[in-house]
Protein backbone atom coordinates (compact mmCIF):
# COMPACT_ATOMS: atom_id res chain seq x y z
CA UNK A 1 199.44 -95.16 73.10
CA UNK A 2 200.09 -97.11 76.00
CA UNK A 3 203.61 -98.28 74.54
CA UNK A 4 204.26 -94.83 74.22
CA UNK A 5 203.88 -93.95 77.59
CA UNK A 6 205.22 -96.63 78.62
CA UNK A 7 208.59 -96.00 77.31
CA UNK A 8 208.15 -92.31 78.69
CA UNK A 9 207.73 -93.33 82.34
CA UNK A 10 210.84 -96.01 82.45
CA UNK A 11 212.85 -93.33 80.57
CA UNK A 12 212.21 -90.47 83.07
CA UNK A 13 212.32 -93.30 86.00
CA UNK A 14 216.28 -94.17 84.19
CA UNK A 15 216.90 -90.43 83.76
CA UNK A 16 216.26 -89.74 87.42
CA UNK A 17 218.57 -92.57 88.02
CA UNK A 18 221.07 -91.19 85.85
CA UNK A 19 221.01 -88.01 87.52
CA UNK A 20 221.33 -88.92 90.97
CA UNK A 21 224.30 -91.26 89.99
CA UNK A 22 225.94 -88.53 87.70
CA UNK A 23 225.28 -85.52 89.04
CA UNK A 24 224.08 -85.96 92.82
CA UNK A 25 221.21 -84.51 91.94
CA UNK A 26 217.34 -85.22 91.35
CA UNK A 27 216.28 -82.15 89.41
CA UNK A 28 219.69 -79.86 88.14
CA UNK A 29 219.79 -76.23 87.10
CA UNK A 30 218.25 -74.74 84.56
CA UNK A 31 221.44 -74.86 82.07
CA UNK A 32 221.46 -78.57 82.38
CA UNK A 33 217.86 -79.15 81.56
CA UNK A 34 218.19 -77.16 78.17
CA UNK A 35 221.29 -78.76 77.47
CA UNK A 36 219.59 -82.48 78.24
CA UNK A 37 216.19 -80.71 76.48
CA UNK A 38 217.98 -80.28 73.23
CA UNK A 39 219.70 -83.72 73.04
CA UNK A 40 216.46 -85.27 73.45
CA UNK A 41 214.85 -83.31 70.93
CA UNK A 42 217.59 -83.80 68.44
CA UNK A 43 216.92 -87.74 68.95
CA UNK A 44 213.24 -87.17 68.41
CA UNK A 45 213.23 -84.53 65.38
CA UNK A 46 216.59 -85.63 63.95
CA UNK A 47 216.53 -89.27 64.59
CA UNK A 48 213.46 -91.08 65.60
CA UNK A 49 211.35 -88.83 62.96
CA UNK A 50 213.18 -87.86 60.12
CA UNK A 51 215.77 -90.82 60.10
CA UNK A 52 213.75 -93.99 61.51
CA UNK A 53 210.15 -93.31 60.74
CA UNK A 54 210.34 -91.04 57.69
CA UNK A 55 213.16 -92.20 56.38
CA UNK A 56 214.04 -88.72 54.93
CA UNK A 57 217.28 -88.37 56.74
CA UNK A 58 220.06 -91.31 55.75
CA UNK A 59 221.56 -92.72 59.18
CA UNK A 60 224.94 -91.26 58.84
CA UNK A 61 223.86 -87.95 57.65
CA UNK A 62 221.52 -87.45 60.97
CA UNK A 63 224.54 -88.45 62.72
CA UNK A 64 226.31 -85.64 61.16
CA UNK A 65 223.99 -83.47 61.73
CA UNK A 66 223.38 -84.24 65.18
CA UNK A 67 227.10 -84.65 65.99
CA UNK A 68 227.91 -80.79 64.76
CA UNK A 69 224.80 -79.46 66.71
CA UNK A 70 226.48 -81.24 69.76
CA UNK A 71 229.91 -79.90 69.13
CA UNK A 72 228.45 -76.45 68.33
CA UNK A 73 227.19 -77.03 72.13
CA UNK A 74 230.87 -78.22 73.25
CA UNK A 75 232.22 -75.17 72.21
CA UNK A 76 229.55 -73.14 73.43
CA UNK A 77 229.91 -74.61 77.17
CA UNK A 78 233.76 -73.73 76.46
CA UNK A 79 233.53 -70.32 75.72
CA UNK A 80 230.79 -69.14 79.06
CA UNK A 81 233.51 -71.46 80.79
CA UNK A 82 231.16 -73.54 81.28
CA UNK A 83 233.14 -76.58 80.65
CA UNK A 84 231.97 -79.92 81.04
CA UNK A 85 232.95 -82.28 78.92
CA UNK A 86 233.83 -85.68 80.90
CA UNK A 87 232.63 -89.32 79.61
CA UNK A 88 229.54 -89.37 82.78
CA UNK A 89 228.22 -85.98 80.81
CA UNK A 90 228.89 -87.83 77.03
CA UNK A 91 226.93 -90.65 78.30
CA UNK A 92 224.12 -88.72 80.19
CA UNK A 93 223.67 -87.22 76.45
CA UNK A 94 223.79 -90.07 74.61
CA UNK A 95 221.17 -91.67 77.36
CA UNK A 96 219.02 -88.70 75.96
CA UNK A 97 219.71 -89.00 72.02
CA UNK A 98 218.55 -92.68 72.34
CA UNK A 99 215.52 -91.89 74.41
CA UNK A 100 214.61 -88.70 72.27
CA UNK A 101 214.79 -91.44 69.07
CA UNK A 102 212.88 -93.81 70.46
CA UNK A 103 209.96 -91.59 71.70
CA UNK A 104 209.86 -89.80 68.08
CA UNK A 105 209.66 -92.89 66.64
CA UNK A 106 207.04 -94.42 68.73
CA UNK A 107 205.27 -90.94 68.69
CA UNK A 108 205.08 -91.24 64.50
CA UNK A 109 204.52 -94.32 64.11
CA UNK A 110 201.21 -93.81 66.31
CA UNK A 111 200.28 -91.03 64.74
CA UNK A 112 200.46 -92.40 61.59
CA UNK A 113 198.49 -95.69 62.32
CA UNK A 114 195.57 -93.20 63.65
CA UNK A 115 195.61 -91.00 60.73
C-alpha cells in the first residue's frame, strides 16, 4: 500500500510540474482534465491491468488499442477545433499512459497479494 501511494504522490507532484512547464498552468480547464483523465485510465485499464498484471492483453495489441482510442481523440479535438496536437501535448499524454500503467499495475498486484 504504501508503494502505491507512493508512486501516486511523486506522479501528481511530476504532473503539476508538467503542467506548469507545458501549459502555464497549475490546475487547466475542464477539457484538459478529461482529456489527461482518459489517458491515464487507458494506462491503468488497458495497460497496467489487462496487459502487465493480467496478462490478457498482448503488448502490441494494447498498444493498438490504446493508440486508436487516442487518435479517435485527435480527430475529435480536430473537428470542435479544438486542435492541439504539438509534441509538449504528445508528451504530457504519454507522461499520463505511463503513470496510468504503473498505478494499475501496482493497484493489482496489491489487490491480488491481499485476496
Amino acid at each position: 500500500m504504501k508503494i502505491l501511494s507512493f508512486t501516486f504522490i511523486i506522479g501528481v507532484i511530476f504532473l503539476y510540474f508538467m503542467n506548469m512547464a507545458m501549459l502555464k498552468t497549475a490546475i487547466p480547464n475542464m477539457e484538459w482534465i478529461i482529456h489527461a483523465g482518459t489517458r491515464f485510465l487507458l494506462g491503468f485499464f488497458v495497460m497496467g491491468v489487462s496487459c502487465f498484471y493480467a496478462k490478457s492483453l498482448r503488448f502490441k495489441n494494447a498498444l493498438k488499442l490504446i493508440l486508436v482510442i487516442v487518435i479517435l481523440d485527435y480527430f475529435y479535438d480536430y473537428y470542435i477545433e479544438a486542435y492541439r496536437l504539438n509534441f509538449q501535448i504528445i508528451l504530457h499524454g504519454i507522461y499520463m499512459l505511463v503513470w496510468g500503467a504503473l498505478m494499475g499495475y501496482l493497484a493489482a498486484s496489491l489487490r491480488a497479494n491481499k485476496g
